[in-house]
N, C-alpha and C. Protein backbone atom coordinates (compact mmCIF):
# COMPACT_ATOMS: atom_id res chain seq x y z
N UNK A 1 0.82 -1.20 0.00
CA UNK A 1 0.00 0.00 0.00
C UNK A 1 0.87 1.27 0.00
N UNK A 2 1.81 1.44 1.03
CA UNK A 2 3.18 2.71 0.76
C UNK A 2 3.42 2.41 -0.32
N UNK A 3 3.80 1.52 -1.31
CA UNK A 3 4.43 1.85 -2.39
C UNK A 3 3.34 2.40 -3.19
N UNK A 4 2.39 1.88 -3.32
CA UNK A 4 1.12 2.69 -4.29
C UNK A 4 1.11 4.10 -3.81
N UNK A 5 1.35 4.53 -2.86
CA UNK A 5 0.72 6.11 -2.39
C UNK A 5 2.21 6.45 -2.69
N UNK A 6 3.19 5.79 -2.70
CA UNK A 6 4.63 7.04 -2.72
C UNK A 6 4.29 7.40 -4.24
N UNK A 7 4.06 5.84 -5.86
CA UNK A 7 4.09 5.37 -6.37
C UNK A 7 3.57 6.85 -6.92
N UNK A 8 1.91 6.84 -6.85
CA UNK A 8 1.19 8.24 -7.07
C UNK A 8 1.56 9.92 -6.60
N UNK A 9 2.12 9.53 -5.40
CA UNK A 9 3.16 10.77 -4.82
C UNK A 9 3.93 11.44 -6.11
N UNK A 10 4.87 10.66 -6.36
CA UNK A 10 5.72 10.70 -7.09
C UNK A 10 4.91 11.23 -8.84
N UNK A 11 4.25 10.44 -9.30
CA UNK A 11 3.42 10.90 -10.53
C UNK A 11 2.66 12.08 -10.45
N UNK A 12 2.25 12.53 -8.89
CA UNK A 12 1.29 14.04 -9.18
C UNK A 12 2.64 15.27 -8.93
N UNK A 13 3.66 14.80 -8.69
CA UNK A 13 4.70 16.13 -8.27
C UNK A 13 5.38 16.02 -10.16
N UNK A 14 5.29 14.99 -10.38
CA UNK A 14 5.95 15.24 -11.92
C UNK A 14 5.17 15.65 -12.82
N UNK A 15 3.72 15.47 -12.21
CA UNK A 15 2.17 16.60 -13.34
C UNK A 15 2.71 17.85 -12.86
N UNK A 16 3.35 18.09 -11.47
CA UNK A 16 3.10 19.65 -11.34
C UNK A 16 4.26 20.50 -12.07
N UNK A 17 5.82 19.60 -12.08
CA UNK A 17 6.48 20.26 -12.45
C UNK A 17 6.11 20.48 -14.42
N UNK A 18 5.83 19.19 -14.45
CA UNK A 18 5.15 20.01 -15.77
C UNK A 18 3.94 21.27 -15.89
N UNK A 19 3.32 20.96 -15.30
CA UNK A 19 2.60 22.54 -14.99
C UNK A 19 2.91 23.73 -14.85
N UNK A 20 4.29 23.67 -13.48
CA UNK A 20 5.27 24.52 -13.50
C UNK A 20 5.78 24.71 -14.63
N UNK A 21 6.44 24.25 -15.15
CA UNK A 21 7.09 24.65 -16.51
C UNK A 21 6.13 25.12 -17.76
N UNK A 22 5.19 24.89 -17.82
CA UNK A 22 4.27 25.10 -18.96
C UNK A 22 3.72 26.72 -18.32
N UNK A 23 3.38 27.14 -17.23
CA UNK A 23 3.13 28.27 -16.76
C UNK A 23 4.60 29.06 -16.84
N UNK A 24 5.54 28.90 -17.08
CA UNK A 24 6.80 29.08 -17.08
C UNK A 24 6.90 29.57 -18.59
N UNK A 25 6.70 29.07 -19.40
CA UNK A 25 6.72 28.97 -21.02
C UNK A 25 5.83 30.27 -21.28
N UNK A 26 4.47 30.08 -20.47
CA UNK A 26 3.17 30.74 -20.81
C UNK A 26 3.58 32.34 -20.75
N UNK A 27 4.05 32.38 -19.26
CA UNK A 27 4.85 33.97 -18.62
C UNK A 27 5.49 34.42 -19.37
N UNK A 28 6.70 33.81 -20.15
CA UNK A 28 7.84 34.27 -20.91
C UNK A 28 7.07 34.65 -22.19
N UNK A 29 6.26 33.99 -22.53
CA UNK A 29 5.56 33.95 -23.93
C UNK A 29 5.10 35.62 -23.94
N UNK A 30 3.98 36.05 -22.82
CA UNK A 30 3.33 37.13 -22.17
C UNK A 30 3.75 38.35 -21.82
N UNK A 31 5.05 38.06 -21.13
CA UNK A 31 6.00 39.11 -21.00
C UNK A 31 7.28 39.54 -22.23
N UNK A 32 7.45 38.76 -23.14
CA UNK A 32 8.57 38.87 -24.16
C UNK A 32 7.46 38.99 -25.52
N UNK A 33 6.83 38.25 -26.11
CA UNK A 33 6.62 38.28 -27.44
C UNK A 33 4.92 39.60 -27.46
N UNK A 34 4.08 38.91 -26.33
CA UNK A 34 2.66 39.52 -26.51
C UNK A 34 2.89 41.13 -25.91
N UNK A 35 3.62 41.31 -24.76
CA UNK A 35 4.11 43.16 -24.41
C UNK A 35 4.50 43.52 -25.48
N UNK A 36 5.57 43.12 -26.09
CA UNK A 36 6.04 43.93 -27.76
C UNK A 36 4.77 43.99 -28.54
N UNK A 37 4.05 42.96 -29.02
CA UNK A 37 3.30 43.48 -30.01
C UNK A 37 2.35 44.32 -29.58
N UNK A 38 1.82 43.99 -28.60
CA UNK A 38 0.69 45.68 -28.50
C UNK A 38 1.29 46.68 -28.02
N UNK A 39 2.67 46.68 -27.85
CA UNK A 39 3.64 47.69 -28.23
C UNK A 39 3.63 48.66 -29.29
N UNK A 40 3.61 47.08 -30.38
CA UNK A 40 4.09 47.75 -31.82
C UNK A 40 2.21 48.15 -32.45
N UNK A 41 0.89 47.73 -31.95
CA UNK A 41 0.06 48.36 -32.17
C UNK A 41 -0.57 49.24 -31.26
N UNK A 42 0.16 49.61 -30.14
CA UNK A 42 0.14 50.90 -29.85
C UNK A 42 0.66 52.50 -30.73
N UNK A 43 2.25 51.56 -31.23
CA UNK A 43 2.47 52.63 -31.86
C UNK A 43 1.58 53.25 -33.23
N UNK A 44 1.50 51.90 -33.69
CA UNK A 44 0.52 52.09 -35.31
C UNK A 44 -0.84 52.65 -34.53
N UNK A 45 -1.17 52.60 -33.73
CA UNK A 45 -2.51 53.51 -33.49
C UNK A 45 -2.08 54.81 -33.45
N UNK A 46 -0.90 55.06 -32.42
CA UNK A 46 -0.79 56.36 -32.34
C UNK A 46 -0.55 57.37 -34.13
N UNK A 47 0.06 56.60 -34.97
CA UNK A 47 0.50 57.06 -36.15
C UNK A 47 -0.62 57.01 -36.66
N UNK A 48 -1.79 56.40 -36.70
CA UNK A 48 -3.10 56.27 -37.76
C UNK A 48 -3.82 57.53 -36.67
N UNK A 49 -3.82 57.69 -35.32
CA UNK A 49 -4.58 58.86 -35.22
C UNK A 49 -3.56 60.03 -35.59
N UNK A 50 -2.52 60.58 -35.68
CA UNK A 50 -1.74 61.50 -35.85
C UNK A 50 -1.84 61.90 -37.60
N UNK A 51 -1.99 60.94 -38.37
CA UNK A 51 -2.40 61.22 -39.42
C UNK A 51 -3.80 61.82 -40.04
N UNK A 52 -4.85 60.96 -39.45
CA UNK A 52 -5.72 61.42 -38.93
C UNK A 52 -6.13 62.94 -38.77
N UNK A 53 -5.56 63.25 -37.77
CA UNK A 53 -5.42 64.77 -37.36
C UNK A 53 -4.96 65.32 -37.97
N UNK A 54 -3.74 65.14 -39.02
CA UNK A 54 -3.25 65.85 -39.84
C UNK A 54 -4.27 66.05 -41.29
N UNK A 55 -4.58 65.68 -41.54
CA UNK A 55 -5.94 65.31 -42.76
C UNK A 55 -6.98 65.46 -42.61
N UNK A 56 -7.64 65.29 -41.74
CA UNK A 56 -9.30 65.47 -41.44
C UNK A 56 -9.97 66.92 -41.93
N UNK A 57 -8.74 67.78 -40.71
CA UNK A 57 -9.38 69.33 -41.66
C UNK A 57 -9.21 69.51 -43.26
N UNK A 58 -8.06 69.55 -44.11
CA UNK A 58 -7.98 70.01 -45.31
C UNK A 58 -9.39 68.87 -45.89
N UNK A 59 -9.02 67.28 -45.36
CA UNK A 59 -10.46 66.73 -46.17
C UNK A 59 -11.96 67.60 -46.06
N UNK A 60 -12.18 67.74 -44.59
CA UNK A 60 -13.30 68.44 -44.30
C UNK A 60 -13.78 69.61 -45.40
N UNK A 61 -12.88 70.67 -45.31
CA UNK A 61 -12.83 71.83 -46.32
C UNK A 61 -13.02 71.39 -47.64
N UNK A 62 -12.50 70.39 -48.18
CA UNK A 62 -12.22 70.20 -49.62
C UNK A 62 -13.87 69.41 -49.78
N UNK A 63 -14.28 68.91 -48.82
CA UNK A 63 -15.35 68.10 -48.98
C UNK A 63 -16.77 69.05 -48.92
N UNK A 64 -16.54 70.09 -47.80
CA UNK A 64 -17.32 71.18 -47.63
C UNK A 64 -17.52 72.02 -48.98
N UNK A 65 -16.44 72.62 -49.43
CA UNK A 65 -16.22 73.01 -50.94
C UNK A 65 -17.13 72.27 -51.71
N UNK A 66 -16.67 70.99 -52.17
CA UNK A 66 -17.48 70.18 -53.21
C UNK A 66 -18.73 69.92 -52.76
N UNK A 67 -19.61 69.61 -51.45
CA UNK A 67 -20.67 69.80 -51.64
C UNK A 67 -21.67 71.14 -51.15
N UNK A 68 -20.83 71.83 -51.02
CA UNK A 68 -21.68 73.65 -51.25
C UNK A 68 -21.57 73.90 -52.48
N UNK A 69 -20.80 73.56 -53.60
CA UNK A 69 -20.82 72.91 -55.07
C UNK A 69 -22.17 72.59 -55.67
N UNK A 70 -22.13 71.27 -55.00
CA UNK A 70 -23.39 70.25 -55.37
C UNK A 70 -24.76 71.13 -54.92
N UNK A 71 -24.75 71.53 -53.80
CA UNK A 71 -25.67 72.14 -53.10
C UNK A 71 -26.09 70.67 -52.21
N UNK A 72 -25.31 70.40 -51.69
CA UNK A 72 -25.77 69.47 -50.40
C UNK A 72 -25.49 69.96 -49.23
N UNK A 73 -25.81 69.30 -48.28
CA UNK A 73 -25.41 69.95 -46.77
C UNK A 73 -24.20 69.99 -46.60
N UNK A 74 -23.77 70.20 -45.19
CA UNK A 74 -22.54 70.69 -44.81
C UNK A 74 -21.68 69.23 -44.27
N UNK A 75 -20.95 68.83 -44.84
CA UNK A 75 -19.90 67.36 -44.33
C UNK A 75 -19.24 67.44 -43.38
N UNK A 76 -19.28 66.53 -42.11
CA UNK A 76 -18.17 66.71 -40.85
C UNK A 76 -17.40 65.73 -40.64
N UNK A 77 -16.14 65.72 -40.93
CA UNK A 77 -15.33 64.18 -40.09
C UNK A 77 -15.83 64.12 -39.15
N UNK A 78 -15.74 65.51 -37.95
CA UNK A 78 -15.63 65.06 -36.67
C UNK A 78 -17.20 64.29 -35.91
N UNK A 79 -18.05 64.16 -36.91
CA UNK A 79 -19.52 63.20 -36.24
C UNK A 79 -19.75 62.17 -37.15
N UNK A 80 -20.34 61.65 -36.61
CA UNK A 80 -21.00 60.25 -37.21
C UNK A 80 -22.27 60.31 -37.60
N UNK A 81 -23.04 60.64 -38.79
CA UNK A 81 -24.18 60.53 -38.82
C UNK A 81 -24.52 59.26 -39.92
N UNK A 82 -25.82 59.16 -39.49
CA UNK A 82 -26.24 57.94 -40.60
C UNK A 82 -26.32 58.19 -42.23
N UNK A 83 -25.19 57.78 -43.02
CA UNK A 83 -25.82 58.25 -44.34
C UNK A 83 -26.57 57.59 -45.46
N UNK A 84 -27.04 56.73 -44.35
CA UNK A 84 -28.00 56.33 -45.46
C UNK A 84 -29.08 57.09 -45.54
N UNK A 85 -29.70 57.60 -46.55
CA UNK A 85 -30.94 58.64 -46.81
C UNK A 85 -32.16 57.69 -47.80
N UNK A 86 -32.78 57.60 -46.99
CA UNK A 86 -34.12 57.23 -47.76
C UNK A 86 -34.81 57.59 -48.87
N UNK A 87 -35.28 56.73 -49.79
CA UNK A 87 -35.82 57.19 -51.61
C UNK A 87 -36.77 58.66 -50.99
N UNK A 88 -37.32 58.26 -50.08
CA UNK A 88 -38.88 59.29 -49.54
C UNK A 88 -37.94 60.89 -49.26
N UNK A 89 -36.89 60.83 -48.95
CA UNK A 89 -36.09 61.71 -48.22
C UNK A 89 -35.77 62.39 -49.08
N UNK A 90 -34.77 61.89 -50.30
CA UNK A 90 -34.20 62.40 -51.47
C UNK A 90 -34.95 62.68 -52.03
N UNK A 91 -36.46 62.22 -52.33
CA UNK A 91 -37.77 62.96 -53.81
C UNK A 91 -38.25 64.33 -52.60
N UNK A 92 -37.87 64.30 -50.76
CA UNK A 92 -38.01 65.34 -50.81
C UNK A 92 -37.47 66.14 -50.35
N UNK A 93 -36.20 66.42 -50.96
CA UNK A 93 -35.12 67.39 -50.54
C UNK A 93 -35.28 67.74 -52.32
N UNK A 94 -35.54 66.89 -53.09
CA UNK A 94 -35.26 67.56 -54.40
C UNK A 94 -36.52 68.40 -54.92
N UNK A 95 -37.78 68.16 -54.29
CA UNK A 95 -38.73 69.01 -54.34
C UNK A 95 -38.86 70.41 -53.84
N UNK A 96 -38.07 70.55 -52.48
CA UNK A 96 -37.48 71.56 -52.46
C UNK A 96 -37.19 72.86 -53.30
């Protein structure tokens, strides 16, 4: 009977050090490869909003321009509106 219980003793401390080690692998993995990359898409965010900012106004204007052109409303980067416009909407903005 001791030898069966050392027997199993022995087999659950060699599951753990594999455990240990696989949590070991996991950390290094977490701290070395996955910190760098949302590193490196931290930076690409920061560069896609900085561009962003650099562009938005001249687009805005140039877009404002072309549709005070057209005679449409006024265009904003800075909101979100819905553009989808309904058939009913457009026969009556053009009745107008």
């Amino acid at each position: 009977m001791e030898k069966q219980i050392l027997d199993y003793l022995v087999k659950i401390n060699s599951r753990l050090d594999n455990i240990e080690n696989e949590l070991k692998n996991i950390k290094g993995k977490i701290n070395d490869e996955l910190v760098d990359e949302c590193k490196k898409m931290s930076n690409h965010i920061d560069f896609i909003d900085n561009v962003y900012d650099n562009v938005k106004n001249p687009l805005g204007y140039i877009c404002n321009k072309l549709n005070f052109l057209s005679g449409e409303k006024e265009y904003k980067l800075d909101t979100i509106e819905d553009l989808h416009v309904t058939t009913e909407e457009q026969e009556e903005s053009s009745n107008d």
